[in-house]
N, C-alpha and C. Protein backbone atom coordinates (compact mmCIF):
# COMPACT_ATOMS: atom_id res chain seq x y z
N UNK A 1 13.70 15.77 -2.50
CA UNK A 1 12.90 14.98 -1.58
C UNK A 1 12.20 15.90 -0.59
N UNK A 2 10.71 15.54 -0.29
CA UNK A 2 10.46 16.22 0.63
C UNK A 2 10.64 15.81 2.27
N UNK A 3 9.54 16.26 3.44
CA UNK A 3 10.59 16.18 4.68
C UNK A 3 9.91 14.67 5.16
N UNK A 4 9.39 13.74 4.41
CA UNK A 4 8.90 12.12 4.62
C UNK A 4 9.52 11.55 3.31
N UNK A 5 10.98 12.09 2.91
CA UNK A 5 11.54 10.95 2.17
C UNK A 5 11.24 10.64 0.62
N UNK A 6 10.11 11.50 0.50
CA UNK A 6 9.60 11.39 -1.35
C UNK A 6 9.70 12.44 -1.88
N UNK A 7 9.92 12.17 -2.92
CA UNK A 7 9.78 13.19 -4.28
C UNK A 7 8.72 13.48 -4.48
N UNK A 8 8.83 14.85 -4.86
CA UNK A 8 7.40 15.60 -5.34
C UNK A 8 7.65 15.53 -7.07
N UNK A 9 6.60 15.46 -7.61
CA UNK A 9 6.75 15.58 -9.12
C UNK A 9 5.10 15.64 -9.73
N UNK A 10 5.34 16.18 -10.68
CA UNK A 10 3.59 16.43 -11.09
C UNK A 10 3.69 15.63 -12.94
N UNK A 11 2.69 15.19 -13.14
CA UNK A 11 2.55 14.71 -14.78
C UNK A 11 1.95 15.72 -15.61
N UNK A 12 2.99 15.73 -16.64
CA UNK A 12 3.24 16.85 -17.61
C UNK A 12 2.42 16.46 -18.81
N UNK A 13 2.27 17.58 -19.82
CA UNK A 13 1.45 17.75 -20.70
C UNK A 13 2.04 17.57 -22.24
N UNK A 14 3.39 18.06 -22.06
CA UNK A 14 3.66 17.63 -23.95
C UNK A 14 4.89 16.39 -23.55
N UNK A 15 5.14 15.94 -25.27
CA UNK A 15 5.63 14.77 -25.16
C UNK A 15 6.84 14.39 -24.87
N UNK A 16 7.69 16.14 -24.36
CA UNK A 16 9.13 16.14 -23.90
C UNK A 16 8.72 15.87 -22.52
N UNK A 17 7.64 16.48 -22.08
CA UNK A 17 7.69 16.19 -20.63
C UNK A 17 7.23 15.14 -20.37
N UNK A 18 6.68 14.61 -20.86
CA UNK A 18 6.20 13.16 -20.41
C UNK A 18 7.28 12.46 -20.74
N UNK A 19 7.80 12.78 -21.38
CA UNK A 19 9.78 11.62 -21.67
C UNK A 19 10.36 11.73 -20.34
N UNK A 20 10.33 13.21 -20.18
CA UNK A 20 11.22 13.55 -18.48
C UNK A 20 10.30 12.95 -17.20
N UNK A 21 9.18 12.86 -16.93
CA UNK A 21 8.32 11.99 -16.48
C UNK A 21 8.34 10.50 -16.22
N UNK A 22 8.68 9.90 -17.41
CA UNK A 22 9.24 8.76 -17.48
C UNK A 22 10.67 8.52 -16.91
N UNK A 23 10.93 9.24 -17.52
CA UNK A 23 12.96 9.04 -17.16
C UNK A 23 13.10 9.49 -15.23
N UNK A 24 12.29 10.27 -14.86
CA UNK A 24 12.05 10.14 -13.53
C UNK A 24 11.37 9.16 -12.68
N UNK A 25 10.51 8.74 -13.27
CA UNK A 25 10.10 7.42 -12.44
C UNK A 25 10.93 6.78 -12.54
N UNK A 26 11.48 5.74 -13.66
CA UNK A 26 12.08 4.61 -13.60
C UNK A 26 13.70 5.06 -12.65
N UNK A 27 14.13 6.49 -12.94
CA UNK A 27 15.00 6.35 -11.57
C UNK A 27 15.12 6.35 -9.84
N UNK A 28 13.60 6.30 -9.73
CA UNK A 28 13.05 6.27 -8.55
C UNK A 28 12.70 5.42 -8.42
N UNK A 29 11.93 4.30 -9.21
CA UNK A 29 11.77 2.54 -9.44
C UNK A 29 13.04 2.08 -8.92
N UNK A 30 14.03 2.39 -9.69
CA UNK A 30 15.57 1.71 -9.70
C UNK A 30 15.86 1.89 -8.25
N UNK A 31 15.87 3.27 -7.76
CA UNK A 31 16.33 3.24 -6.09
C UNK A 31 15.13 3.20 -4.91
N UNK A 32 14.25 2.11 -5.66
CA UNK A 32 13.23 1.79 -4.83
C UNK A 32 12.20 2.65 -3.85
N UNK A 33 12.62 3.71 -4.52
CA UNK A 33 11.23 4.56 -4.11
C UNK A 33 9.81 4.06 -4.66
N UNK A 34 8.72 4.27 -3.68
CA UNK A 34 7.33 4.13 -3.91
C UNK A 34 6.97 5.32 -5.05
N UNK A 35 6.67 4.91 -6.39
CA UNK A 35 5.78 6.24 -7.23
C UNK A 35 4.32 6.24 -7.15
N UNK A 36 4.11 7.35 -6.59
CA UNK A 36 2.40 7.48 -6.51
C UNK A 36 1.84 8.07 -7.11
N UNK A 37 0.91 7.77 -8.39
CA UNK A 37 -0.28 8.06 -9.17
C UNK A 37 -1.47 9.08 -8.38
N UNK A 38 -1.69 10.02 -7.99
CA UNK A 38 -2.91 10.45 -7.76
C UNK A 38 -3.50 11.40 -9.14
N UNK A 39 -4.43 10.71 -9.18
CA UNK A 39 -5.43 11.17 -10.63
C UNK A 39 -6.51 11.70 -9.99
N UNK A 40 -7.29 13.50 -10.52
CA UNK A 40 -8.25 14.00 -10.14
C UNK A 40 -8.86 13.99 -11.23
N UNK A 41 -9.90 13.83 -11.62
CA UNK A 41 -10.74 13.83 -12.78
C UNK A 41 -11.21 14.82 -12.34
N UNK A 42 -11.00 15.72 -13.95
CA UNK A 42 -11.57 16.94 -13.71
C UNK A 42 -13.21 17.24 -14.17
N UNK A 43 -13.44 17.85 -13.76
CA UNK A 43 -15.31 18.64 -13.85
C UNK A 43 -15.06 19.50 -14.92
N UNK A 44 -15.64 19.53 -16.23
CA UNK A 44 -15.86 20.54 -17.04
C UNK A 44 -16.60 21.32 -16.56
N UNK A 45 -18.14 21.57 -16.23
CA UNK A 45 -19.18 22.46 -15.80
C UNK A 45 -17.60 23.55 -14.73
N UNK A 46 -17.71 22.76 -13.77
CA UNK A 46 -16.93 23.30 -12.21
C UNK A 46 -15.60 23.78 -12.55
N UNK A 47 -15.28 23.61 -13.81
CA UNK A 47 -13.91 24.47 -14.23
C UNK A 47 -14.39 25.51 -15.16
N UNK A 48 -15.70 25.59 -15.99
CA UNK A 48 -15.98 26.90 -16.03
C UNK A 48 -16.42 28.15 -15.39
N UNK A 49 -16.63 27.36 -14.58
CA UNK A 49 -17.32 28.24 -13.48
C UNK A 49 -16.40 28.68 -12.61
N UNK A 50 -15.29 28.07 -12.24
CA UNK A 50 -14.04 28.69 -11.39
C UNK A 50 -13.01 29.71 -12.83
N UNK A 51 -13.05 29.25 -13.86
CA UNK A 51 -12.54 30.84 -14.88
C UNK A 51 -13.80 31.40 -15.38
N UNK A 52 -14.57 31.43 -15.00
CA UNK A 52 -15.66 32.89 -14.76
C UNK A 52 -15.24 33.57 -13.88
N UNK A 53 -14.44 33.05 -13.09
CA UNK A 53 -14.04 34.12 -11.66
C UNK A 53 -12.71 34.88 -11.56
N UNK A 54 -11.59 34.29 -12.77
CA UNK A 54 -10.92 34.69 -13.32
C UNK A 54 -10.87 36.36 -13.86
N UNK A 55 -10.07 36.89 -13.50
CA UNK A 55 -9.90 38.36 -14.28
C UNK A 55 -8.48 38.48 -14.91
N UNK A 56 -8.70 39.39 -16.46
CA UNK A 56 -7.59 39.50 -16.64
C UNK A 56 -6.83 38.25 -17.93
N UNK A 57 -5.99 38.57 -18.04
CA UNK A 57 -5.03 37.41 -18.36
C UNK A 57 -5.02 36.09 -17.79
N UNK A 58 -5.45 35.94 -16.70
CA UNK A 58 -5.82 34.54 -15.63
C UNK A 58 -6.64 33.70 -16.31
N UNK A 59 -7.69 34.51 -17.16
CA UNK A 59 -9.40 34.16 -17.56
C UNK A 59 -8.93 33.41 -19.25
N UNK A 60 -9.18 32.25 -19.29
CA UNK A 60 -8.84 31.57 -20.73
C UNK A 60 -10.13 30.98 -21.24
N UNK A 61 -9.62 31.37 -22.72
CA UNK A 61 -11.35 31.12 -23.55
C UNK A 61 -12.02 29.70 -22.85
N UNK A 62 -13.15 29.08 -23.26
CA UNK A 62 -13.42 28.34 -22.67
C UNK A 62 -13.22 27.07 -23.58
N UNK A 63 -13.05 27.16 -24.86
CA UNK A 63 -12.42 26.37 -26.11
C UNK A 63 -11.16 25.86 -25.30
N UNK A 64 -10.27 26.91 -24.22
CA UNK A 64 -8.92 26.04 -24.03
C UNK A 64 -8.97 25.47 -23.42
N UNK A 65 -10.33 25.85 -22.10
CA UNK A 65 -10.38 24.40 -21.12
C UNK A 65 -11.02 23.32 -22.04
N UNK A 66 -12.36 23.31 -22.99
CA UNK A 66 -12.74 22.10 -23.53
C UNK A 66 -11.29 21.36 -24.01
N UNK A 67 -10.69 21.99 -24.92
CA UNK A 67 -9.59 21.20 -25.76
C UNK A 67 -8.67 20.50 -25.00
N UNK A 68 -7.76 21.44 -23.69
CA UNK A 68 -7.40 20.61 -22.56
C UNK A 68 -7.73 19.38 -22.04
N UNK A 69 -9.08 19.26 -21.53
CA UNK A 69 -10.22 18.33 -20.90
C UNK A 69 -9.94 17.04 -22.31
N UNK A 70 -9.99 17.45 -23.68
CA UNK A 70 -10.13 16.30 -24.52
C UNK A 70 -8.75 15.31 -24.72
N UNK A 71 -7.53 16.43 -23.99
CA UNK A 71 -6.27 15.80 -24.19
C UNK A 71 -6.13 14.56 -23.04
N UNK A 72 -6.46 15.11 -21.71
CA UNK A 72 -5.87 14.73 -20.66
C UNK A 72 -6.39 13.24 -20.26
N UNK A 73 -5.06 12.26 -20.34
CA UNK A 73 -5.54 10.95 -20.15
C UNK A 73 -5.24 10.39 -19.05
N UNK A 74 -6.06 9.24 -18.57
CA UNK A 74 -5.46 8.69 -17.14
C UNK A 74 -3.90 8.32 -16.80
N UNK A 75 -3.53 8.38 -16.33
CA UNK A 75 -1.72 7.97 -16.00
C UNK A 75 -2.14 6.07 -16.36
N UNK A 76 -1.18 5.53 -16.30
CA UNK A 76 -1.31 3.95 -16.00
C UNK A 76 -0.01 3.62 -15.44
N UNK A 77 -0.53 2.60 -14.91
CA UNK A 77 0.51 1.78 -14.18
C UNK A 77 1.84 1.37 -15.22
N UNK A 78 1.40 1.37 -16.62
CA UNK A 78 2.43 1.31 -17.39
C UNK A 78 3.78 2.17 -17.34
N UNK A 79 3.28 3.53 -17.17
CA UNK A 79 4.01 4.69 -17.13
C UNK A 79 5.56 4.07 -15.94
N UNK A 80 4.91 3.40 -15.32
CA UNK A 80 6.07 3.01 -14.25
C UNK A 80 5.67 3.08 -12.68
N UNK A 81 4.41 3.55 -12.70
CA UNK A 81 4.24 4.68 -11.18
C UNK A 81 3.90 2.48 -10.63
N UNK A 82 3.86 3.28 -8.87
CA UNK A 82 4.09 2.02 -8.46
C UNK A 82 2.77 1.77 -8.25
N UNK A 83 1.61 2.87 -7.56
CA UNK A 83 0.47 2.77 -7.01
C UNK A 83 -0.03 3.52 -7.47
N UNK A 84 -2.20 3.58 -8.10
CA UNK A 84 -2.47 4.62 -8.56
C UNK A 84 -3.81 4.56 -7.69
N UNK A 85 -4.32 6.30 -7.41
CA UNK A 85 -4.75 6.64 -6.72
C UNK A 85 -5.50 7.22 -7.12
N UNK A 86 -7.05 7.33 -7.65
CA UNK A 86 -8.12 7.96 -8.63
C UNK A 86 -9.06 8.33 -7.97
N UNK A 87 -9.47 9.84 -8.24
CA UNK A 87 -10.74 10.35 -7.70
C UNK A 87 -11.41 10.53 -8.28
N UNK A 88 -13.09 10.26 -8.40
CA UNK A 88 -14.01 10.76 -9.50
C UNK A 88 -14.39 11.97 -8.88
């Protein structure tokens, strides 16, 4: 918990973590914690352009951000979260 009482937790990318994702909300549902959804929709252009600035090992082809970008889906209220919070 952080120092206002909530859990920090971020939404994961393969399908073990999204199991553990799940299995964490609904025990935070159960002891009536608030789960909060904040969704950033990401910028393709504005994420190549921030790993152009990348050096090194940091710097990933740009195939891995497209392919990334094609995975990543909105959270839903299904997932369990209590409130969702979306930025374009």
């Amino acid at each position: 918990m952080n120092e206002y009482g909530m859990c920090d937790f971020y939404r994961y990318t393969s399908f073990r973590e999204i199991n553990l994702l799940q299995r964490k909300i609904f025990q935070y549902t159960y002891y009536k914690f608030k789960v909060i959804d904040y969704y950033f929709e990401p910028n393709f252009t504005e994420s190549l352009k921030r790993n152009e600035l990348r050096q090194g090992k940091e710097k990933i082809p740009d195939v891995g951000i497209k392919s990334t970008m094609k995975k990543l889906e909105m959270p839903t209220l299904e997932e369990g979260f209590t409130v969702q919070c979306k930025n374009n």
